[in-house]
PDB file of N, CA and C in Angstrom:
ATOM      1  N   UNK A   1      -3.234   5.844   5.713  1.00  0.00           N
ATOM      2  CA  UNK A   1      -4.562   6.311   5.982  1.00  0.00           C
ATOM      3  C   UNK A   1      -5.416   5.988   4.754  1.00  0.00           C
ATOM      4  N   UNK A   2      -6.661   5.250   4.915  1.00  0.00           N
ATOM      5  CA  UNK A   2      -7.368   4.955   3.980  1.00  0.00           C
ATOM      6  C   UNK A   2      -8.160   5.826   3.353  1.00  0.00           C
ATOM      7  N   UNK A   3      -8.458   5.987   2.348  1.00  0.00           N
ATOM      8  CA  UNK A   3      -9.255   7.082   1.489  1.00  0.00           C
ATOM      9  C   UNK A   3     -10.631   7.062   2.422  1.00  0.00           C
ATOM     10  N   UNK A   4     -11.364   6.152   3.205  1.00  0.00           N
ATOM     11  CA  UNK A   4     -12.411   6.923   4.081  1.00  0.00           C
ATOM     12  C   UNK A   4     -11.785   7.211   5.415  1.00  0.00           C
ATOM     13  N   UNK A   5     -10.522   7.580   5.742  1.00  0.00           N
ATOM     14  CA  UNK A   5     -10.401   8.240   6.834  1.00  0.00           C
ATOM     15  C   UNK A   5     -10.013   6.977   7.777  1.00  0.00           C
ATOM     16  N   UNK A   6     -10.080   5.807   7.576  1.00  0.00           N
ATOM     17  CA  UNK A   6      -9.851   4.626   8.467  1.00  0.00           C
ATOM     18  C   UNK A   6      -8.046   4.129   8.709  1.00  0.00           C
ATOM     19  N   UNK A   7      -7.764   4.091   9.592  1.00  0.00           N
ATOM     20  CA  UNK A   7      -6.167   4.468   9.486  1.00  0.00           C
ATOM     21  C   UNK A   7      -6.256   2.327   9.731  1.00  0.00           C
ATOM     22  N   UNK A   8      -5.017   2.281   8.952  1.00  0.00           N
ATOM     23  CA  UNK A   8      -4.573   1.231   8.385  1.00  0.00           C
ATOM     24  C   UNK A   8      -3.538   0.484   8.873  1.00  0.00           C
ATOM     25  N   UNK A   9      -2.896  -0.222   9.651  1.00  0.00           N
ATOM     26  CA  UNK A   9      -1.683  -0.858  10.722  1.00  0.00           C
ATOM     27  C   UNK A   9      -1.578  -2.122  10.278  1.00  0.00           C
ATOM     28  N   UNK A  10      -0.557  -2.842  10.777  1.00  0.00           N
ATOM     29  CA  UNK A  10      -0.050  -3.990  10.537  1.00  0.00           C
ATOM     30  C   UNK A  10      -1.251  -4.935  12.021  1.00  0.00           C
ATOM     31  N   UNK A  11      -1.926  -3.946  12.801  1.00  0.00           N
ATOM     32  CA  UNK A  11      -3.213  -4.385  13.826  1.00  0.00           C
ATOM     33  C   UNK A  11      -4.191  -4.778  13.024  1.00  0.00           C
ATOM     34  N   UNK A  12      -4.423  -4.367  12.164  1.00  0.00           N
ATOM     35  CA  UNK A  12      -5.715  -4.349  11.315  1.00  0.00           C
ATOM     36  C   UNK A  12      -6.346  -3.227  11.061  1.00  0.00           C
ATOM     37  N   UNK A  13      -7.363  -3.060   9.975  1.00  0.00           N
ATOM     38  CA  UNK A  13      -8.221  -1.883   9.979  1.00  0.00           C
ATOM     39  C   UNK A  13      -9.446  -2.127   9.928  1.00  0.00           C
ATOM     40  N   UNK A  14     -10.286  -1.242   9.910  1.00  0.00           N
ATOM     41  CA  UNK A  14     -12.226  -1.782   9.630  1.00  0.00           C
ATOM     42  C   UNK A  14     -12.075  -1.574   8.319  1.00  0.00           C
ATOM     43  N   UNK A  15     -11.633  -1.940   7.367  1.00  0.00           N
ATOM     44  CA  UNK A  15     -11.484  -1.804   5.768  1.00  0.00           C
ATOM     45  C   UNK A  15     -11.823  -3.027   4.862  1.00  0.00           C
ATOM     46  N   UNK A  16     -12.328  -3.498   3.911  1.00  0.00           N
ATOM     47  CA  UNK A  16     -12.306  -4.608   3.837  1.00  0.00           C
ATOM     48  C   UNK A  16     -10.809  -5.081   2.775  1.00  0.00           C
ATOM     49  N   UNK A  17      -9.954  -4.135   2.740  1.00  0.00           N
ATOM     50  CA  UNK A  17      -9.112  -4.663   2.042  1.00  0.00           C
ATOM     51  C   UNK A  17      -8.098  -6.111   2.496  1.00  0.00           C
ATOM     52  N   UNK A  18      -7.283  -6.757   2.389  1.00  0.00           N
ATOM     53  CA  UNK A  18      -6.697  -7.695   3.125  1.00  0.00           C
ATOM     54  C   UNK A  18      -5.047  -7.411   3.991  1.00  0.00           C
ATOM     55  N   UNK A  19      -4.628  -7.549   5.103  1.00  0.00           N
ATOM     56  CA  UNK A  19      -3.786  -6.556   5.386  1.00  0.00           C
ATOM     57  C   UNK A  19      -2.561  -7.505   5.460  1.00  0.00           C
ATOM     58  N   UNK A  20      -1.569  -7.915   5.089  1.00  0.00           N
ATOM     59  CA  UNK A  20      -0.845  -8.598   5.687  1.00  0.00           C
ATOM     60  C   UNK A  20       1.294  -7.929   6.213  1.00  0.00           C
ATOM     61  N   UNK A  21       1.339  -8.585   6.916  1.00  0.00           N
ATOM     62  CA  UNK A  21       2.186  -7.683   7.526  1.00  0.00           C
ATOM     63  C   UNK A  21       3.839  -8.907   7.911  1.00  0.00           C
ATOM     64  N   UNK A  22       5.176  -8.148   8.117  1.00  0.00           N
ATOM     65  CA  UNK A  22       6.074  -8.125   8.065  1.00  0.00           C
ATOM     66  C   UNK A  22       7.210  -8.157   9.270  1.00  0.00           C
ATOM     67  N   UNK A  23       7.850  -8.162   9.754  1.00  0.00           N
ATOM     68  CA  UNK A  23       8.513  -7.886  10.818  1.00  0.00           C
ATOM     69  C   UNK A  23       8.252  -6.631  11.294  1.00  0.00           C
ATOM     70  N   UNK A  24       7.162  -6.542  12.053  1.00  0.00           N
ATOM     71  CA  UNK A  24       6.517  -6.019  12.888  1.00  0.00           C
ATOM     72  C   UNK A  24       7.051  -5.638  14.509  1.00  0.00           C
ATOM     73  N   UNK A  25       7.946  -6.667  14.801  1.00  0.00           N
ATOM     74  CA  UNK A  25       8.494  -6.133  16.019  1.00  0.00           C
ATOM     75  C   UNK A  25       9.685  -5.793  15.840  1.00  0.00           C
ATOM     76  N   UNK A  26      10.742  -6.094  14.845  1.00  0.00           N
ATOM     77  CA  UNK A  26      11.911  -5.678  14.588  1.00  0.00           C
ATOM     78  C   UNK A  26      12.408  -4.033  14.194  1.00  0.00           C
ATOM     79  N   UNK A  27      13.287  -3.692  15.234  1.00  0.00           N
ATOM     80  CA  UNK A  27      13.259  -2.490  15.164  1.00  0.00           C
ATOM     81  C   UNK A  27      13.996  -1.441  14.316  1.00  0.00           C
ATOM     82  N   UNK A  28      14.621  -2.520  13.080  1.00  0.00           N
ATOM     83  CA  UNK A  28      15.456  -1.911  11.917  1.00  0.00           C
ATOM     84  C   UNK A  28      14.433  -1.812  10.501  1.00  0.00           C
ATOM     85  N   UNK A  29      13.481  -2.548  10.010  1.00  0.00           N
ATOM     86  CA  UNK A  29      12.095  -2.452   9.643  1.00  0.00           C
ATOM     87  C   UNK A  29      11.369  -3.122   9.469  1.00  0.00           C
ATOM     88  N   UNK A  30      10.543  -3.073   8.841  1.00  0.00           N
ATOM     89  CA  UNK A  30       9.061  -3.457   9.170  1.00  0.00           C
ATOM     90  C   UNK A  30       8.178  -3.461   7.527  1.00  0.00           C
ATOM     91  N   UNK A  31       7.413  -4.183   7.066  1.00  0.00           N
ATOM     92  CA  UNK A  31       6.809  -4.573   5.671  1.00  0.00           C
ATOM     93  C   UNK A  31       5.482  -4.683   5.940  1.00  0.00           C
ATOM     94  N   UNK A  32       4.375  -3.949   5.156  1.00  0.00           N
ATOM     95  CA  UNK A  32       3.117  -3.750   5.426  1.00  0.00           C
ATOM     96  C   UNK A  32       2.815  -4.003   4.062  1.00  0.00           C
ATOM     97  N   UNK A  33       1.443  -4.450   3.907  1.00  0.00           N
ATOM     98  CA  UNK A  33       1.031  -5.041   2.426  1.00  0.00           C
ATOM     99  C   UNK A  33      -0.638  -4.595   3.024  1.00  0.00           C
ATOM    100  N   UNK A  34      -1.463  -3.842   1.638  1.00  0.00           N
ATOM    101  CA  UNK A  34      -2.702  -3.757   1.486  1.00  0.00           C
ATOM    102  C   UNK A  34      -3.125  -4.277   0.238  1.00  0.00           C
ATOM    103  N   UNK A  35      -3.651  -5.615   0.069  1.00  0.00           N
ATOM    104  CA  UNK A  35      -4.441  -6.067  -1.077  1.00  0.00           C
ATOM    105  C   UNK A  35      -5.492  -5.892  -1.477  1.00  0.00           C
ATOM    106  N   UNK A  36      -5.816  -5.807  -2.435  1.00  0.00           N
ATOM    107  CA  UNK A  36      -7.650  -5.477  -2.464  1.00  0.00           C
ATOM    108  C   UNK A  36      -7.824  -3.694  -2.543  1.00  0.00           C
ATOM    109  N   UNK A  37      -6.878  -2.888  -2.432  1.00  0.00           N
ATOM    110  CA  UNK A  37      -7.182  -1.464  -2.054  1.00  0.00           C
ATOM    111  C   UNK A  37      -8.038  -0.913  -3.174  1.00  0.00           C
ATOM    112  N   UNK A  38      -9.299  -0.020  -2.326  1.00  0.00           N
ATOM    113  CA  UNK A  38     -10.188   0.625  -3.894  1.00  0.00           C
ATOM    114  C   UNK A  38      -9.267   1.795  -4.002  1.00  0.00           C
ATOM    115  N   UNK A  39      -9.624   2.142  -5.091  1.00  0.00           N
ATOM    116  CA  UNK A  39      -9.598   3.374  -5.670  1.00  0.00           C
ATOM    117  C   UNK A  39      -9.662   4.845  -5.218  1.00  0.00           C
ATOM    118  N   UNK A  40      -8.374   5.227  -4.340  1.00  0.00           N
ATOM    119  CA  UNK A  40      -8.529   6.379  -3.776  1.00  0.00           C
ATOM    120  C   UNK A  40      -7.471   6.947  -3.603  1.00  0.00           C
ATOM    121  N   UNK A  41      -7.086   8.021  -2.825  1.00  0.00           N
ATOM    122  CA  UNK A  41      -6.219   8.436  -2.249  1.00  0.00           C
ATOM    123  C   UNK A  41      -5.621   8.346  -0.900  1.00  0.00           C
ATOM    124  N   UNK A  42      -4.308   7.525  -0.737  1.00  0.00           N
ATOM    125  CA  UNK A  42      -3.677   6.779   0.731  1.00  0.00           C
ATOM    126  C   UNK A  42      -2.872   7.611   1.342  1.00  0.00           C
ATOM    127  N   UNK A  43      -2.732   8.741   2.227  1.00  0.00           N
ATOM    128  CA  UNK A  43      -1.839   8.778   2.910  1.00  0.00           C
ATOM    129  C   UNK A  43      -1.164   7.813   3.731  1.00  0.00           C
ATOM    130  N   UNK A  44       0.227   7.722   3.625  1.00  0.00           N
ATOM    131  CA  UNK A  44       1.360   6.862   3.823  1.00  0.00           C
ATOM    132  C   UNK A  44       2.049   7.440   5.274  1.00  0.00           C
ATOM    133  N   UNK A  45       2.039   7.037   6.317  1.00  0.00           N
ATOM    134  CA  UNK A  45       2.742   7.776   7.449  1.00  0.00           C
ATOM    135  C   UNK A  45       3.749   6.876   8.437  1.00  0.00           C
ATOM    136  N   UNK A  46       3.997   7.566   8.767  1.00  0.00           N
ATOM    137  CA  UNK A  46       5.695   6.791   9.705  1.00  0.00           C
ATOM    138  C   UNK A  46       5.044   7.457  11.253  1.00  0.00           C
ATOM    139  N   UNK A  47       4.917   6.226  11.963  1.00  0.00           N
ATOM    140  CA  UNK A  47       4.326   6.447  13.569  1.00  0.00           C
ATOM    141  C   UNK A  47       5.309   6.360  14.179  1.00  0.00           C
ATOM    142  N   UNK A  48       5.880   6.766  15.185  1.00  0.00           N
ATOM    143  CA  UNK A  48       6.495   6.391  16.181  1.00  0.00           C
ATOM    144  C   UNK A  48       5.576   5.376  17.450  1.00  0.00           C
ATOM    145  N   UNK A  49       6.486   4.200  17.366  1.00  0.00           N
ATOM    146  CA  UNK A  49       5.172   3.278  18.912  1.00  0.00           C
ATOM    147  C   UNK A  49       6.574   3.677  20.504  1.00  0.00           C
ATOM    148  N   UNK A  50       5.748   4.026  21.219  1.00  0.00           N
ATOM    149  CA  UNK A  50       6.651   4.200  22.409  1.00  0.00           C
ATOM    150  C   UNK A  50       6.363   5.199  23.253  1.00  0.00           C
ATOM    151  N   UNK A  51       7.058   5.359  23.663  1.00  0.00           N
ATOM    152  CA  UNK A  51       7.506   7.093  24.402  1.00  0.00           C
ATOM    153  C   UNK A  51       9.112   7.495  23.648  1.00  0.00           C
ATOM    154  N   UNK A  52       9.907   7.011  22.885  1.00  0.00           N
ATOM    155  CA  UNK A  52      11.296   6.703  22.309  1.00  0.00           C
ATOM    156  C   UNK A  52      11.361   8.958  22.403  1.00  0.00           C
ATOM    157  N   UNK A  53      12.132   9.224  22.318  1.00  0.00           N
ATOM    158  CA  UNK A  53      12.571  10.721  21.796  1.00  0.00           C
ATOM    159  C   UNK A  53      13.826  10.766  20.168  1.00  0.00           C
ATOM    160  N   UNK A  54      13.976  12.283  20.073  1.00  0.00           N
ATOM    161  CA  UNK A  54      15.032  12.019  19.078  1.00  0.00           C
ATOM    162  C   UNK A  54      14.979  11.907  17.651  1.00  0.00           C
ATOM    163  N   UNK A  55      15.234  12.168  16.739  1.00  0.00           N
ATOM    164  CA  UNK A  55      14.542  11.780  15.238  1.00  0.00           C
ATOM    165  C   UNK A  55      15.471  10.857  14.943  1.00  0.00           C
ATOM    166  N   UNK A  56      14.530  10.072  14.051  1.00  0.00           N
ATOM    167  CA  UNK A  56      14.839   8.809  13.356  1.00  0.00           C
ATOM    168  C   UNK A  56      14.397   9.073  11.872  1.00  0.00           C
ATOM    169  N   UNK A  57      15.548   8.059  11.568  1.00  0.00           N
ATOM    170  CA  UNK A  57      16.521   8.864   9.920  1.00  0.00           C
ATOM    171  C   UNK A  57      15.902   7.126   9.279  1.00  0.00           C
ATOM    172  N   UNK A  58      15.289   7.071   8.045  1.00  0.00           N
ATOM    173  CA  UNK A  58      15.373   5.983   7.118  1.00  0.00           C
ATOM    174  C   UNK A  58      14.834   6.243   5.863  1.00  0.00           C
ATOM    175  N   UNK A  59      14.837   5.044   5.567  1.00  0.00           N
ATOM    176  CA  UNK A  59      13.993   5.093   3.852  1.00  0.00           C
ATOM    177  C   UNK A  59      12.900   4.591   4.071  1.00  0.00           C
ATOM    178  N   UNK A  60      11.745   5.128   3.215  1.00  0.00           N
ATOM    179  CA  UNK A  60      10.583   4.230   3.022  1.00  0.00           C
ATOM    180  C   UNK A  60      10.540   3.769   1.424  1.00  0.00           C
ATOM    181  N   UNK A  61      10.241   2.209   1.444  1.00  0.00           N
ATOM    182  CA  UNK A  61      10.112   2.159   0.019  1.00  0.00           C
ATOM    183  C   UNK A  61       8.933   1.609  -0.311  1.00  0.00           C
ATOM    184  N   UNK A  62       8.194   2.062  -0.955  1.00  0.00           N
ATOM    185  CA  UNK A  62       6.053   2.008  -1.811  1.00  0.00           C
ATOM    186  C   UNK A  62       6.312   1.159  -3.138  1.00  0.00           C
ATOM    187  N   UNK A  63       5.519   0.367  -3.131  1.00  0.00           N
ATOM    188  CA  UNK A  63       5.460  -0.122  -4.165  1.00  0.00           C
ATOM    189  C   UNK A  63       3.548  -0.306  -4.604  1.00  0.00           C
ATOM    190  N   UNK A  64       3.053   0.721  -5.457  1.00  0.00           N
ATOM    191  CA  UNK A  64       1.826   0.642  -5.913  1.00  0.00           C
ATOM    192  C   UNK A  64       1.525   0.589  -7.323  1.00  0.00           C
ATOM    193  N   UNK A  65       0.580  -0.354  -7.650  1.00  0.00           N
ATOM    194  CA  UNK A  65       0.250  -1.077  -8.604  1.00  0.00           C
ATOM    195  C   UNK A  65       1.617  -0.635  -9.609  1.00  0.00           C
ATOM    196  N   UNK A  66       2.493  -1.439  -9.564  1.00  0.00           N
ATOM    197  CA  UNK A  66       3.813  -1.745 -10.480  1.00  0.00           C
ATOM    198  C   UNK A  66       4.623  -0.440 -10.536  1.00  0.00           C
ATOM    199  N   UNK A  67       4.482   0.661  -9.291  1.00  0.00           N
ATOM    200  CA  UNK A  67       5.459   1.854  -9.839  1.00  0.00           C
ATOM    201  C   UNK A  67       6.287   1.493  -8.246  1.00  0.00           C
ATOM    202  N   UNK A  68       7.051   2.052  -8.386  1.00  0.00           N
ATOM    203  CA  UNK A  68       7.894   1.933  -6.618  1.00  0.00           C
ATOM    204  C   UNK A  68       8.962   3.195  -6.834  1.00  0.00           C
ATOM    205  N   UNK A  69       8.935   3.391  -5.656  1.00  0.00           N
ATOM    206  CA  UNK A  69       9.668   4.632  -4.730  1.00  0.00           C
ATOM    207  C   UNK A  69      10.125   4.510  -3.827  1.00  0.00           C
ATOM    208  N   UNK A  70      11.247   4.966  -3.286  1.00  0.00           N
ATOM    209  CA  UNK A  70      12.138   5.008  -2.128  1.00  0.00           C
ATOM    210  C   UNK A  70      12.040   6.884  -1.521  1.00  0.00           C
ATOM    211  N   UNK A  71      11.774   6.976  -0.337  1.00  0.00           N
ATOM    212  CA  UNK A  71      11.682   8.093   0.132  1.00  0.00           C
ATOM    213  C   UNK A  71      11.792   7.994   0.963  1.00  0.00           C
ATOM    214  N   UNK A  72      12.969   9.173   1.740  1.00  0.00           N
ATOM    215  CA  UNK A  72      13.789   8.765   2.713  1.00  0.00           C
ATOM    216  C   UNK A  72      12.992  10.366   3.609  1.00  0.00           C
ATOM    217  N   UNK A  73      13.245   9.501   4.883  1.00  0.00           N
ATOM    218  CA  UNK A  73      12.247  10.476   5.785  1.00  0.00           C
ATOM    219  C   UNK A  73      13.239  10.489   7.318  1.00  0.00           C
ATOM    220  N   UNK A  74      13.073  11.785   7.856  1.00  0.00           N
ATOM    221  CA  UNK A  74      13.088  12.156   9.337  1.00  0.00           C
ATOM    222  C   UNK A  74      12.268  12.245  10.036  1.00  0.00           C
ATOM    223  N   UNK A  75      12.111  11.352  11.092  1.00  0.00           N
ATOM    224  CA  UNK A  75      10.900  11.330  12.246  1.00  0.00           C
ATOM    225  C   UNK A  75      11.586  11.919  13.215  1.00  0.00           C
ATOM    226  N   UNK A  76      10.413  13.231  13.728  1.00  0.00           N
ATOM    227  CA  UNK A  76      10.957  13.801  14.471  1.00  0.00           C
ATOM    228  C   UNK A  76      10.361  14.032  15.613  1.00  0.00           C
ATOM    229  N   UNK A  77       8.954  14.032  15.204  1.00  0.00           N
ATOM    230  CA  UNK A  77       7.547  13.649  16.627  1.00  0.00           C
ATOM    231  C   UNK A  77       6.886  12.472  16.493  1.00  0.00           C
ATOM    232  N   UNK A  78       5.647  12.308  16.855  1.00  0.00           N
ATOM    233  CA  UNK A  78       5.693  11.279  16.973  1.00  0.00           C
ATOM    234  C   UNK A  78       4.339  10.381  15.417  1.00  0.00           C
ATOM    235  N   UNK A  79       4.367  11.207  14.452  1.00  0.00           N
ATOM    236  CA  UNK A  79       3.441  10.989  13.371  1.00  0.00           C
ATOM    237  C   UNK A  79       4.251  11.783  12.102  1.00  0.00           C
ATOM    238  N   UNK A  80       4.654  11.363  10.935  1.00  0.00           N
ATOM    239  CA  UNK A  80       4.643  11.853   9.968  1.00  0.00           C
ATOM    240  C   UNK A  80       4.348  11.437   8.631  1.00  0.00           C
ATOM    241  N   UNK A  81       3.645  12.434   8.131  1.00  0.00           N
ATOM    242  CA  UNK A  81       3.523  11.629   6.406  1.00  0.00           C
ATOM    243  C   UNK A  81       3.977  12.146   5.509  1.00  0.00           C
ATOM    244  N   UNK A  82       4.610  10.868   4.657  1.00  0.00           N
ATOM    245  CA  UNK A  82       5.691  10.734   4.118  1.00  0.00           C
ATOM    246  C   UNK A  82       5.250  10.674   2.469  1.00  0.00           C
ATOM    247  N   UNK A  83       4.006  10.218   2.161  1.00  0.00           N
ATOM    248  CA  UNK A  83       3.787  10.151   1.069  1.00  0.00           C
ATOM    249  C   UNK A  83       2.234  10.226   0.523  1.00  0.00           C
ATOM    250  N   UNK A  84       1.973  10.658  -0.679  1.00  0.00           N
ATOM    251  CA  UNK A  84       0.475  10.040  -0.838  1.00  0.00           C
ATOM    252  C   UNK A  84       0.389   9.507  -2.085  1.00  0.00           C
ATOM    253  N   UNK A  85      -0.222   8.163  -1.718  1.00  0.00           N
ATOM    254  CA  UNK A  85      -0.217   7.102  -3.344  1.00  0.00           C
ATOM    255  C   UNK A  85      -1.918   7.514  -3.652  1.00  0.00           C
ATOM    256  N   UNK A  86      -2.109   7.859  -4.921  1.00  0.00           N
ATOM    257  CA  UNK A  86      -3.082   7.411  -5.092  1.00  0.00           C
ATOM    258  C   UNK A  86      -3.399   6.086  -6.189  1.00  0.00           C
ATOM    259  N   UNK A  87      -4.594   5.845  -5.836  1.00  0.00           N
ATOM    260  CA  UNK A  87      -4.929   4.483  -7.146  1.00  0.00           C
ATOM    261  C   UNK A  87      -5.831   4.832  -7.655  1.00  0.00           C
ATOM    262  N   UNK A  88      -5.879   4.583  -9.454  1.00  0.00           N
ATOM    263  CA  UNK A  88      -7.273   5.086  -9.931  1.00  0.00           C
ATOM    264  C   UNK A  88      -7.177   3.938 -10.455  1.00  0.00           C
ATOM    265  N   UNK A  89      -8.766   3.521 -11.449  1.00  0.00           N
ATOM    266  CA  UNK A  89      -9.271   2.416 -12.086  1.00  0.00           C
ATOM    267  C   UNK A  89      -8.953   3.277 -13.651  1.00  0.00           C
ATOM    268  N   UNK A  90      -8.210   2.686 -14.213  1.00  0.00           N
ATOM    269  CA  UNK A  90      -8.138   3.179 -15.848  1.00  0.00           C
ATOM    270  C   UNK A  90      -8.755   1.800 -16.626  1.00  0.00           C
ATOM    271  N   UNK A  91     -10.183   2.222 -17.254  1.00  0.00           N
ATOM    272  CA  UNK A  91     -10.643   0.877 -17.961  1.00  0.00           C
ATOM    273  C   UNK A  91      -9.583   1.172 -19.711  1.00  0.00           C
ATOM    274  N   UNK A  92      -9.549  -0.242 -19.943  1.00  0.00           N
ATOM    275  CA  UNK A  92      -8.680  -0.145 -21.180  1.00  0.00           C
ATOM    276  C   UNK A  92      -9.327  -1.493 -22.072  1.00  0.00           C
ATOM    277  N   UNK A  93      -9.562  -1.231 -23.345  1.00  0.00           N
ATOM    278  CA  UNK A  93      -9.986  -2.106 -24.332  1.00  0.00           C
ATOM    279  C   UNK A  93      -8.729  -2.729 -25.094  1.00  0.00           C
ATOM    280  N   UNK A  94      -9.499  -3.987 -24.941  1.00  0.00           N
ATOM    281  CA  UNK A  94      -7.866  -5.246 -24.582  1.00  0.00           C
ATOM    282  C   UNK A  94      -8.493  -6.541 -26.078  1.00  0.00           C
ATOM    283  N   UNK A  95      -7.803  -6.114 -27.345  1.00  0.00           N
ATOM    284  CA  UNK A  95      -8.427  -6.956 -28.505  1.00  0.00           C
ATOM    285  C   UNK A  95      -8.105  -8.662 -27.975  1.00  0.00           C
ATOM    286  N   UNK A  96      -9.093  -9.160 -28.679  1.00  0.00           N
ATOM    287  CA  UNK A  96      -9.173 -10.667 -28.348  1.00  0.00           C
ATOM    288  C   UNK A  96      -8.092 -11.282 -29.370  1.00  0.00           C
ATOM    289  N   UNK A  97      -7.622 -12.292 -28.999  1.00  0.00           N
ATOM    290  CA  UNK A  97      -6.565 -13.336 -30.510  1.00  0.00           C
ATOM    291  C   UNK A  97      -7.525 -13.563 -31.372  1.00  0.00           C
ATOM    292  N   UNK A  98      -6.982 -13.607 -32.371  1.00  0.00           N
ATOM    293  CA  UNK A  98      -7.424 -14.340 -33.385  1.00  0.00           C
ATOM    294  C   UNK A  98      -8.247 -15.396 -33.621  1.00  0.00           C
ATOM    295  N   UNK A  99      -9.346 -15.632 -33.616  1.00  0.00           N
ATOM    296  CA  UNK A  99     -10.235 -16.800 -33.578  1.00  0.00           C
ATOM    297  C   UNK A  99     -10.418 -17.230 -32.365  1.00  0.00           C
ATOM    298  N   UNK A 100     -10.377 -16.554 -31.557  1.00  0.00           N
ATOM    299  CA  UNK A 100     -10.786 -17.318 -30.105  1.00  0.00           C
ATOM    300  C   UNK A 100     -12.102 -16.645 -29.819  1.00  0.00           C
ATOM    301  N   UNK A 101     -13.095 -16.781 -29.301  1.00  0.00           N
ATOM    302  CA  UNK A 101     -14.500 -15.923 -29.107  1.00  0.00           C
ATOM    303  C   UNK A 101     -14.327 -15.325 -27.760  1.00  0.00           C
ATOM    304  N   UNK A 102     -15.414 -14.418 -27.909  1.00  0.00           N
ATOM    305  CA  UNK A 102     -15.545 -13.426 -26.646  1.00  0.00           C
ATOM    306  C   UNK A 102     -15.991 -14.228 -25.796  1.00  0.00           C
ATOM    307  N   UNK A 103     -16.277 -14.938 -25.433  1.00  0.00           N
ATOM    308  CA  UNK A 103     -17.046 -15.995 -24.053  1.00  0.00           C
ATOM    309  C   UNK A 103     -16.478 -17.200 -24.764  1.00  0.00           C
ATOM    310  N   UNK A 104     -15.766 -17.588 -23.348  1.00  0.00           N
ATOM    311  CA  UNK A 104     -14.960 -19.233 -23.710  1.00  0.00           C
ATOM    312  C   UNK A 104     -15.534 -19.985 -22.350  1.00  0.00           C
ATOM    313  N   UNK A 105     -15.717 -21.224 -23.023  1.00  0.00           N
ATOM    314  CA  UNK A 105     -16.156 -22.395 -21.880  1.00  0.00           C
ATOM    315  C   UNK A 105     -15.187 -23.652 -21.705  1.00  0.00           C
ATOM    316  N   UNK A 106     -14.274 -23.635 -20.649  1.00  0.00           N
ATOM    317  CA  UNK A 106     -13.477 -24.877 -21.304  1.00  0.00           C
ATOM    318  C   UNK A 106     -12.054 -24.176 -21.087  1.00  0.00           C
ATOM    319  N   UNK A 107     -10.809 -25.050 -20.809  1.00  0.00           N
ATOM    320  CA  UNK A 107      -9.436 -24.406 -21.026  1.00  0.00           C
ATOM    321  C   UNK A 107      -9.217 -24.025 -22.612  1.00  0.00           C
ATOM    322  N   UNK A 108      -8.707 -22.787 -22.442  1.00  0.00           N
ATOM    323  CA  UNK A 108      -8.323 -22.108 -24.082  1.00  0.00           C
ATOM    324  C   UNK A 108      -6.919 -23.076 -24.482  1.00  0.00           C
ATOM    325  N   UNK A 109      -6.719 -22.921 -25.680  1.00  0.00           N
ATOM    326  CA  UNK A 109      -5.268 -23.626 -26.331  1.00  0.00           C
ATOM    327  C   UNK A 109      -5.319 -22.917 -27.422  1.00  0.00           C
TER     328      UNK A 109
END
């Protein structure tokens, strides 16, 4: 679920982030990718597609901006959430090398 409320699928979303997606029909799992995501808070959820009954037992594993997690979940109706990533913008002051200038024109060496 996207931080404005716009829910997010391997279908697409009205988001402008870029969505690309994974074995999607295979029913052991499935790989979802959001590029571009701003700065917010994502609920992460496990849908059931079907009419199927019964809970279903797996892992989910997140990987956001360089941290990753495995979290193992029971589906037992037909929506659950499993996690919430958030992303913030941390600005950080990054010193330049040695003799190279702040504005370069040209490949650096």
């Amino acid at each position: 679920m996207h931080p404005d409320g716009q829910r997010v699928s391997w279908l697409g979303a009205p988001t402008r982030e870029l969505i690309s997606a994974r074995d999607v029909l295979d029913r052991g799992r499935e790989g979802l990718a959001l590029n571009g995501a701003k700065p917010g808070q994502y609920a992460i959820e496990i849908v059931r597609s079907g009419d199927s009954v019964g809970p279903v037992h797996g892992e989910l594993s997140v990987f956001v901006a360089g941290e990753a997690r495995r979290i193992p979940f029971t589906l037992d109706g037909q929506r659950l959430t499993v996690a919430l990533a958030e992303i913030k913008m941390v600005p950080r002051l990054v010193p330049l090398a040695d003799g190279l200038p702040a504005i370069a024109s040209g490949p650096l060496r």
